[in-house]
N, C-alpha and C. Protein backbone atom coordinates (compact mmCIF):
# COMPACT_ATOMS: atom_id res chain seq x y z
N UNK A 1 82.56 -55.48 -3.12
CA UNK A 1 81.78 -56.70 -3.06
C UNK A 1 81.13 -56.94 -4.43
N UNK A 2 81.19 -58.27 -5.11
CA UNK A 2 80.75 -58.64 -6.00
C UNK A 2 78.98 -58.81 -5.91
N UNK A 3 78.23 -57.88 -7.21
CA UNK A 3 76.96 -58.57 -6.97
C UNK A 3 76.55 -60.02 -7.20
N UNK A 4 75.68 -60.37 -6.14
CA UNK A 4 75.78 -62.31 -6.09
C UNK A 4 73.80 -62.59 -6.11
N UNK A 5 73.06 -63.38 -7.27
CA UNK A 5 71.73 -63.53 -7.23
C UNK A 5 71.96 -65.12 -7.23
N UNK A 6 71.62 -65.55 -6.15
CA UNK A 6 71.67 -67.20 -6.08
C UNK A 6 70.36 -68.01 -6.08
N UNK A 7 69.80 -68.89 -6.96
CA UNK A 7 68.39 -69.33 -6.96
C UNK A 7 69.40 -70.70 -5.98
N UNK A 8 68.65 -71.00 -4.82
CA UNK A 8 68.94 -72.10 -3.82
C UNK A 8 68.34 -73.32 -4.35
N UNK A 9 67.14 -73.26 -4.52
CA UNK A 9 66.44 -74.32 -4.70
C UNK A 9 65.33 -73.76 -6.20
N UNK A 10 64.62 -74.73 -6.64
CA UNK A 10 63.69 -75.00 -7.50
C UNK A 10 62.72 -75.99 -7.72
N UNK A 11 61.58 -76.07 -7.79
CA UNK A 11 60.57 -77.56 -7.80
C UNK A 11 59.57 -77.58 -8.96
N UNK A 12 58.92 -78.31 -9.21
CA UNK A 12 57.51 -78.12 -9.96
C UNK A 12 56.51 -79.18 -9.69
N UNK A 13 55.05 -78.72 -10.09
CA UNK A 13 54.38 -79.55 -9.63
C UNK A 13 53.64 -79.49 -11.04
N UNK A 14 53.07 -81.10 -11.18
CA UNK A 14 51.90 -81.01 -12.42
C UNK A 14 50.51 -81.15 -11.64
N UNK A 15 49.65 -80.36 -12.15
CA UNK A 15 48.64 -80.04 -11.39
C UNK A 15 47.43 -80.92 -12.53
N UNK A 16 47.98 -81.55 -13.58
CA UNK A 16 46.75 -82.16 -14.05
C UNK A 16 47.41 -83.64 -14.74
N UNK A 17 48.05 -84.47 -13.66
CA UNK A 17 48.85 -85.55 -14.51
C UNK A 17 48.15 -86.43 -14.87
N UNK A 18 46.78 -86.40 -15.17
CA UNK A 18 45.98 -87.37 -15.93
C UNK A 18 45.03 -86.18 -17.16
N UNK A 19 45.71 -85.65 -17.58
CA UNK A 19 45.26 -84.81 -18.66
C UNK A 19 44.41 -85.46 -19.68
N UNK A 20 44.15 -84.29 -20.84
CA UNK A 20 43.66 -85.22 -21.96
C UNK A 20 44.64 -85.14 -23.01
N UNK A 21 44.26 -85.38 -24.27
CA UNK A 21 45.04 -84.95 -25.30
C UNK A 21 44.88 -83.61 -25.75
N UNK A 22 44.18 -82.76 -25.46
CA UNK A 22 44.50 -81.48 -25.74
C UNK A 22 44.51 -80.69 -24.80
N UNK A 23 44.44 -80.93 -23.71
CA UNK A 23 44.30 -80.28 -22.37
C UNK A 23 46.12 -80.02 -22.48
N UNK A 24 46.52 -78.61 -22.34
CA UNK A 24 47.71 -78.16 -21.94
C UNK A 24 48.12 -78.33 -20.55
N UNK A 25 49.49 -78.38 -20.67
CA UNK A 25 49.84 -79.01 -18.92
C UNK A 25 50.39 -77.76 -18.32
N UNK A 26 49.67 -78.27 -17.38
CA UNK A 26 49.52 -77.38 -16.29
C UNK A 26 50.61 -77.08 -14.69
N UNK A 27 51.02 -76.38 -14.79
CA UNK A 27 52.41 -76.68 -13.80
C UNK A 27 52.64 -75.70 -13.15
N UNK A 28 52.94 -75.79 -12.00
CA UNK A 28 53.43 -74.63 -10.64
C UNK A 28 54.68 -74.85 -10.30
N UNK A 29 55.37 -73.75 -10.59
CA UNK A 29 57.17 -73.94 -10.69
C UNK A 29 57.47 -72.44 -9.18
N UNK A 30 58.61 -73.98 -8.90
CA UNK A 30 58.16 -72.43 -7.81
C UNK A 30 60.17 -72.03 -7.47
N UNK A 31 60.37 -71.33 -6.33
CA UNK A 31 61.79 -71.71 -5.94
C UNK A 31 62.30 -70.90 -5.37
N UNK A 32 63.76 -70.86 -4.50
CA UNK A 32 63.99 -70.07 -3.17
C UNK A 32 65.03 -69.42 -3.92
N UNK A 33 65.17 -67.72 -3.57
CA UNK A 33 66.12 -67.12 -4.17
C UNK A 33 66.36 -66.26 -3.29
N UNK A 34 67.90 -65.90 -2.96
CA UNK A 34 68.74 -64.85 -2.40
C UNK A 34 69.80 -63.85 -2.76
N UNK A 35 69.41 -63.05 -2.71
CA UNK A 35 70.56 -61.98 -2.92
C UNK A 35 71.35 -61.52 -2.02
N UNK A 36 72.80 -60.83 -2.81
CA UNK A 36 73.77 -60.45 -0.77
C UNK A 36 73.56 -58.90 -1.14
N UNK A 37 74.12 -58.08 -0.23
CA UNK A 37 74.26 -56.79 -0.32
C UNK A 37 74.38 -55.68 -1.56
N UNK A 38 75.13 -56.38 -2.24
CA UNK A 38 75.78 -55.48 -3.52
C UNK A 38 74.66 -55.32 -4.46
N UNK A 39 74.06 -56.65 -4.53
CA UNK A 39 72.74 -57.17 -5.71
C UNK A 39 71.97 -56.36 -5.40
N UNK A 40 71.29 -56.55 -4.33
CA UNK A 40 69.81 -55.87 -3.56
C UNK A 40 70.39 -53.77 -4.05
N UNK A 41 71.59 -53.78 -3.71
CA UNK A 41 71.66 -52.17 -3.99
C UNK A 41 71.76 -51.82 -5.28
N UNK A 42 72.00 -52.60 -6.38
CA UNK A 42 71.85 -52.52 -7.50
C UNK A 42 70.62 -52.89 -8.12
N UNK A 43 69.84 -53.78 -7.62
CA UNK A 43 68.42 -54.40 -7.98
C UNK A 43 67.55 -52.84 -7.60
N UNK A 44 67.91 -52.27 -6.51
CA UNK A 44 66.72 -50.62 -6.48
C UNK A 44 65.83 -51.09 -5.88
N UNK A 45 64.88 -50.68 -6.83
CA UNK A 45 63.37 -50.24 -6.12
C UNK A 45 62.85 -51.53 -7.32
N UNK A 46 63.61 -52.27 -8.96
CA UNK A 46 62.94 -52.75 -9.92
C UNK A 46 62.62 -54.18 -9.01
N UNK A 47 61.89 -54.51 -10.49
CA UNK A 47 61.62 -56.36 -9.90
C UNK A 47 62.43 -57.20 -10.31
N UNK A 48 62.69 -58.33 -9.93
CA UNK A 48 63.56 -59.28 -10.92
C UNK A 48 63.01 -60.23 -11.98
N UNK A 49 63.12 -60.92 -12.34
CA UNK A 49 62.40 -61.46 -13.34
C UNK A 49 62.38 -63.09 -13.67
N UNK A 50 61.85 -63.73 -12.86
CA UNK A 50 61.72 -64.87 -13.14
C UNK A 50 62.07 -65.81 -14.18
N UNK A 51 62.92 -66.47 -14.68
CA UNK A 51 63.06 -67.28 -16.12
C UNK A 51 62.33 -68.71 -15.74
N UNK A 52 61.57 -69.28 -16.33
CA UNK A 52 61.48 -70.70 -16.37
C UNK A 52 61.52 -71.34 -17.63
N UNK A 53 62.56 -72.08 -17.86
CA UNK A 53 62.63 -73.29 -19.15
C UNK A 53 61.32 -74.03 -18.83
N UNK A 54 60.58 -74.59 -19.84
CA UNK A 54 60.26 -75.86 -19.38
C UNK A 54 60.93 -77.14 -20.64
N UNK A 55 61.71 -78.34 -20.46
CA UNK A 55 61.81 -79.15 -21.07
C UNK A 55 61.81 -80.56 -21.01
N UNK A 56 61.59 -81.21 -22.20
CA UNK A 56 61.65 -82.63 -22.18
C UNK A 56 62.83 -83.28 -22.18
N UNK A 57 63.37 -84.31 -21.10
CA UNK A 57 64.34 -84.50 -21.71
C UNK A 57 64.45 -86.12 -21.97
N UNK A 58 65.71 -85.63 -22.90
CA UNK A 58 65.78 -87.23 -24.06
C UNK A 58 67.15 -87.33 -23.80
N UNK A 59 67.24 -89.00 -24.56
CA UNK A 59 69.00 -89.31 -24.34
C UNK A 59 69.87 -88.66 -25.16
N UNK A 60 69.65 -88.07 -26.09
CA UNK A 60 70.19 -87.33 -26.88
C UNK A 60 70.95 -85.63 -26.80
N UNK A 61 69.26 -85.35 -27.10
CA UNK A 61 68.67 -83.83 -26.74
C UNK A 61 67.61 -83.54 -25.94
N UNK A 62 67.86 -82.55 -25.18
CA UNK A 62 66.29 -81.71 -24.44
C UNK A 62 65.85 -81.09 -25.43
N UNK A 63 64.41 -81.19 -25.39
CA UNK A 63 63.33 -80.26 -26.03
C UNK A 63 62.94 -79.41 -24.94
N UNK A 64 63.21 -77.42 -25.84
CA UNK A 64 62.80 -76.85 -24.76
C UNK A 64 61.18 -76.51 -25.02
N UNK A 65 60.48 -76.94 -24.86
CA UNK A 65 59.08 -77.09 -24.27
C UNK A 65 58.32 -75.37 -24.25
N UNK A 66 58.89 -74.83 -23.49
CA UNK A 66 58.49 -72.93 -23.25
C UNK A 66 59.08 -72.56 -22.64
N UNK A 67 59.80 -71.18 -22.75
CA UNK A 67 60.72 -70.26 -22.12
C UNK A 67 59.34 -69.51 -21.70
N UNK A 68 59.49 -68.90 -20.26
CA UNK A 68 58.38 -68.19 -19.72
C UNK A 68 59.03 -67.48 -18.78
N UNK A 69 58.85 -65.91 -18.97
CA UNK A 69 59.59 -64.70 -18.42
C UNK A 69 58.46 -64.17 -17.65
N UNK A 70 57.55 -64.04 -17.36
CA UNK A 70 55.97 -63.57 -17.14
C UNK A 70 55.91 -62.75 -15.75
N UNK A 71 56.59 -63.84 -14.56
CA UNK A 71 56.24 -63.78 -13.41
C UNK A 71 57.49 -62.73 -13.05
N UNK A 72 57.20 -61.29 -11.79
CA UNK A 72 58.44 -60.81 -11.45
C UNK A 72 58.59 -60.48 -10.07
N UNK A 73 59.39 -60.33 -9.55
CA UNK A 73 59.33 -60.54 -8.01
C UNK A 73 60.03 -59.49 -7.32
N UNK A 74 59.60 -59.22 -6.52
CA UNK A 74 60.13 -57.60 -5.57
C UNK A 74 61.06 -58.13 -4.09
N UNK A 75 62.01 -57.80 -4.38
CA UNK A 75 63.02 -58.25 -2.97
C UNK A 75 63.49 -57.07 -2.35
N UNK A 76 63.42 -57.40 -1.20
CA UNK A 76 64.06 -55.81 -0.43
C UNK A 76 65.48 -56.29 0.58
N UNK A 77 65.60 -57.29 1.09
CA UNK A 77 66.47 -57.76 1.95
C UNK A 77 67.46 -58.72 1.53
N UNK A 78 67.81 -59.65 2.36
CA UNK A 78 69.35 -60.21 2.18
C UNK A 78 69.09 -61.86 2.39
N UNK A 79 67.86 -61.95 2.88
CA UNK A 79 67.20 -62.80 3.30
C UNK A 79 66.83 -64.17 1.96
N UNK A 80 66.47 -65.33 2.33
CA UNK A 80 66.05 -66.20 0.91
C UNK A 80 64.50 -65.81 0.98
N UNK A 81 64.55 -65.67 -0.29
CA UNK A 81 62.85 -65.60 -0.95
C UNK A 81 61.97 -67.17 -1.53
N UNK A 82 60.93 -67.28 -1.16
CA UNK A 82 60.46 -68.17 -1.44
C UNK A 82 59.30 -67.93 -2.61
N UNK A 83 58.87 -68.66 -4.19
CA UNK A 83 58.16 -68.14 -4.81
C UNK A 83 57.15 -69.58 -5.27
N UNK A 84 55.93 -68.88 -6.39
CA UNK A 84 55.27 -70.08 -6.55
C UNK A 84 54.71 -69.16 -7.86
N UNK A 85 55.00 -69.82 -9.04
CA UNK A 85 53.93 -69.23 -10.32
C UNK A 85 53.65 -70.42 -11.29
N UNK A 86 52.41 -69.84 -11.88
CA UNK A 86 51.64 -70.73 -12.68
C UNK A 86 52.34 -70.91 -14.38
N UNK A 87 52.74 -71.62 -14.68
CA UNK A 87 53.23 -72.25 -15.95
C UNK A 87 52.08 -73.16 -17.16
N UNK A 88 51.55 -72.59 -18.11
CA UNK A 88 50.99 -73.56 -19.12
C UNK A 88 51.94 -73.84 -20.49
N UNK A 89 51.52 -75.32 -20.41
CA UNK A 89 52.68 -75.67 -21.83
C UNK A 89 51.46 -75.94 -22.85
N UNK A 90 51.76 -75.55 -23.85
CA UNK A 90 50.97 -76.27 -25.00
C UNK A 90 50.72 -77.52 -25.10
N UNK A 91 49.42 -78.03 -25.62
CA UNK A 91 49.53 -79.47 -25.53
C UNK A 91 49.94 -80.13 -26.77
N UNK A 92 50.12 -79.69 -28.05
CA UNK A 92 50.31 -80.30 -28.80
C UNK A 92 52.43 -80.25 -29.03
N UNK A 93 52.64 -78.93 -28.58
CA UNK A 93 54.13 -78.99 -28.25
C UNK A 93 54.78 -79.93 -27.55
N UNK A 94 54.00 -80.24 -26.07
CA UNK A 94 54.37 -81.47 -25.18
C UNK A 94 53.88 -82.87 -25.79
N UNK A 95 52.85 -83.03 -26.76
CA UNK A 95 52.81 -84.21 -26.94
C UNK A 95 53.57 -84.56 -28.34
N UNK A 96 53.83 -83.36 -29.10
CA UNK A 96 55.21 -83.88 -30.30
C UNK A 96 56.53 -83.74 -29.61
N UNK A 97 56.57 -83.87 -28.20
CA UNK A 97 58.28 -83.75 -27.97
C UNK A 97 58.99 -84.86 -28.08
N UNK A 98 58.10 -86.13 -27.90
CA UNK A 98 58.59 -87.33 -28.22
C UNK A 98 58.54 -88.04 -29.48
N UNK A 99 59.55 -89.20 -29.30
CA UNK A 99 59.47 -90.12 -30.60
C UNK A 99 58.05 -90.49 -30.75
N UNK A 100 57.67 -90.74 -32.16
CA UNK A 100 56.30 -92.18 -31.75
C UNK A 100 56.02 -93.18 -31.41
N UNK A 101 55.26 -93.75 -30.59
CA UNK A 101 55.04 -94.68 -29.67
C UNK A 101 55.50 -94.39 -28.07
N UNK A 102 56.02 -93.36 -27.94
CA UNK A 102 56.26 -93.13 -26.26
C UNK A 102 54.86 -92.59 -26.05
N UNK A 103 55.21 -92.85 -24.30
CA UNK A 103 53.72 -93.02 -24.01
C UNK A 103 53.75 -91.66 -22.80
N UNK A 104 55.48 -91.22 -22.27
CA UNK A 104 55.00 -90.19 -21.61
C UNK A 104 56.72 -89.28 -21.94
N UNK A 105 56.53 -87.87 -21.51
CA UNK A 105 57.61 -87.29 -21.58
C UNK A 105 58.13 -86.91 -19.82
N UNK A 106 59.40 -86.87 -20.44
CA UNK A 106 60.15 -86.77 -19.47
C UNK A 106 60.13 -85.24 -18.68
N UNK A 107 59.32 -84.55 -18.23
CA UNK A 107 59.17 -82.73 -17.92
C UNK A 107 60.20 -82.44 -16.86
N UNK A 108 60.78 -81.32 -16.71
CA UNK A 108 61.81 -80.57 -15.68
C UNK A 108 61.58 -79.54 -16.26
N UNK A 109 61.78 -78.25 -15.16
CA UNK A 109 62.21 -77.00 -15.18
C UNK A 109 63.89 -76.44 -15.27
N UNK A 110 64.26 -75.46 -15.71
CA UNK A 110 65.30 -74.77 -14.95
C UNK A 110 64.88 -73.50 -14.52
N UNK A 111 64.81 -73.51 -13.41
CA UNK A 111 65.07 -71.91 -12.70
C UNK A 111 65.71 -70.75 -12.49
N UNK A 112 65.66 -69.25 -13.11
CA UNK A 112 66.50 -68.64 -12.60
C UNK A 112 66.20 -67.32 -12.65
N UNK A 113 66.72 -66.39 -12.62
CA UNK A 113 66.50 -64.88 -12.70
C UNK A 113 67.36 -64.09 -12.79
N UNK A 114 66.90 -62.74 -13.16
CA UNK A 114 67.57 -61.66 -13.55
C UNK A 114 66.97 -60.09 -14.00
N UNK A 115 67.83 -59.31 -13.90
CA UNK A 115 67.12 -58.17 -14.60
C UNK A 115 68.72 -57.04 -14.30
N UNK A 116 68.60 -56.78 -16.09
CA UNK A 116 69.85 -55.75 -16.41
C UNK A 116 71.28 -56.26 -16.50
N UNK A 117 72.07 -56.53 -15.83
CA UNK A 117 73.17 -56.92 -15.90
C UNK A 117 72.97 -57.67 -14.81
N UNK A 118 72.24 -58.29 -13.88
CA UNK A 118 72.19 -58.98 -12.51
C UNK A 118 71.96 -60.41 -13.53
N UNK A 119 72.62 -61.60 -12.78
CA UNK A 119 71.96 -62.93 -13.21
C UNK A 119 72.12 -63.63 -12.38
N UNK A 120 71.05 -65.10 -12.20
CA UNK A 120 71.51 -66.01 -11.29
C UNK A 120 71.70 -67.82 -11.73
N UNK A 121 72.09 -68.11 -11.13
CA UNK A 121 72.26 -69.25 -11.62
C UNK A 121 71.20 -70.20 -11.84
N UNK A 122 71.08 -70.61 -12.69
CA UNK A 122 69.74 -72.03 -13.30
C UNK A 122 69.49 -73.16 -12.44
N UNK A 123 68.52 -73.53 -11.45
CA UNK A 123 68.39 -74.72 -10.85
C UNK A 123 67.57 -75.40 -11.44
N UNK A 124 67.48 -77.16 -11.52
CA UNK A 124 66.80 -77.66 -12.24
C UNK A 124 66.50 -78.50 -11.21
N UNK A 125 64.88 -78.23 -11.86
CA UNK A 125 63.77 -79.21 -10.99
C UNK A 125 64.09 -80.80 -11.24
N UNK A 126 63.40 -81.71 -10.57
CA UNK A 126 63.06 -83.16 -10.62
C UNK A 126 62.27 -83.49 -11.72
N UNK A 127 62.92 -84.29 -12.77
CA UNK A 127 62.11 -84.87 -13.96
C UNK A 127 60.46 -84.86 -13.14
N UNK A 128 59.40 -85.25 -14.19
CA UNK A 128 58.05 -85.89 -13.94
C UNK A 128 57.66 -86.37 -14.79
N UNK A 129 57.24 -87.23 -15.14
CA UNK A 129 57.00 -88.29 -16.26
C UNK A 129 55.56 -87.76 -16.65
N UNK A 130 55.21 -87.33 -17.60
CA UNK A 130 54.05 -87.28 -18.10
C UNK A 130 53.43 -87.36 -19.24
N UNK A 131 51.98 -88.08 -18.96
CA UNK A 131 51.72 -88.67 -20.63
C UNK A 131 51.24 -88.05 -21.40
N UNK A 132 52.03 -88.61 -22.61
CA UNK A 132 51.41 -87.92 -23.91
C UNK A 132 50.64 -88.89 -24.79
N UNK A 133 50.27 -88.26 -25.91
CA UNK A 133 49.33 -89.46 -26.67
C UNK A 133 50.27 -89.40 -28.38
């Protein structure tokens, strides 16, 4: 049996969408993850390790915003896991991600995890429009 780490779902929330201009944004990224048999016996007793991108995105290019490894999570079963961790972006990073004169950026996550040779696949949250100055 192949080891299999599947992130199902992914979301985020902005917890301060009327910020200031230097107030860093504030965000709760959360998301459902499962492993099958093979994973969980290779995963042990360690944790896995949360990845969250955060970026802006443009018609061009995404700006990645902050890579944040921080949060790690303990699975024992076969079952989907449900998670929730706290994310801060810089404020002056999020407010140069845009051209000048935009008035908000475009924010999404991607979700995913890993640890050692285990990986799972990247889910990406729902844009949220938020302003910059």
């Amino acid at each position: 049996m192949v080891a299999k780490i599947t992130m199902l779902a992914a979301w985020m929330v902005v917890n301060n969408p009327n910020r200031q201009k230097n107030d860093d944004l504030n965000l709760t990224v959360g998301g459902t993850i499962q492993l099958n048999a093979e994973a969980l016996r290779l995963l042990g007793e360690q944790l896995l390790t949360i990845k969250i991108d955060v970026l802006d995105a443009d018609w061009f290019s995404d700006d990645k915003l902050k890579t944040d490894q921080s949060f790690q999570l303990a699975i024992h079963d076969t079952n989907p896991h449900c998670f929730n961790t706290g994310v801060l972006v810089n404020a002056k990073t999020l407010n140069d991600s845009e051209w000048w004169g935009d008035s908000t950026a475009e924010v999404y996550c991607v979700v995913s995890a890993f640890r050692g040779t285990l990986r799972s696949n990247g889910v990406r949250t729902a844009e949220q429009d938020v302003p910059i100055y």
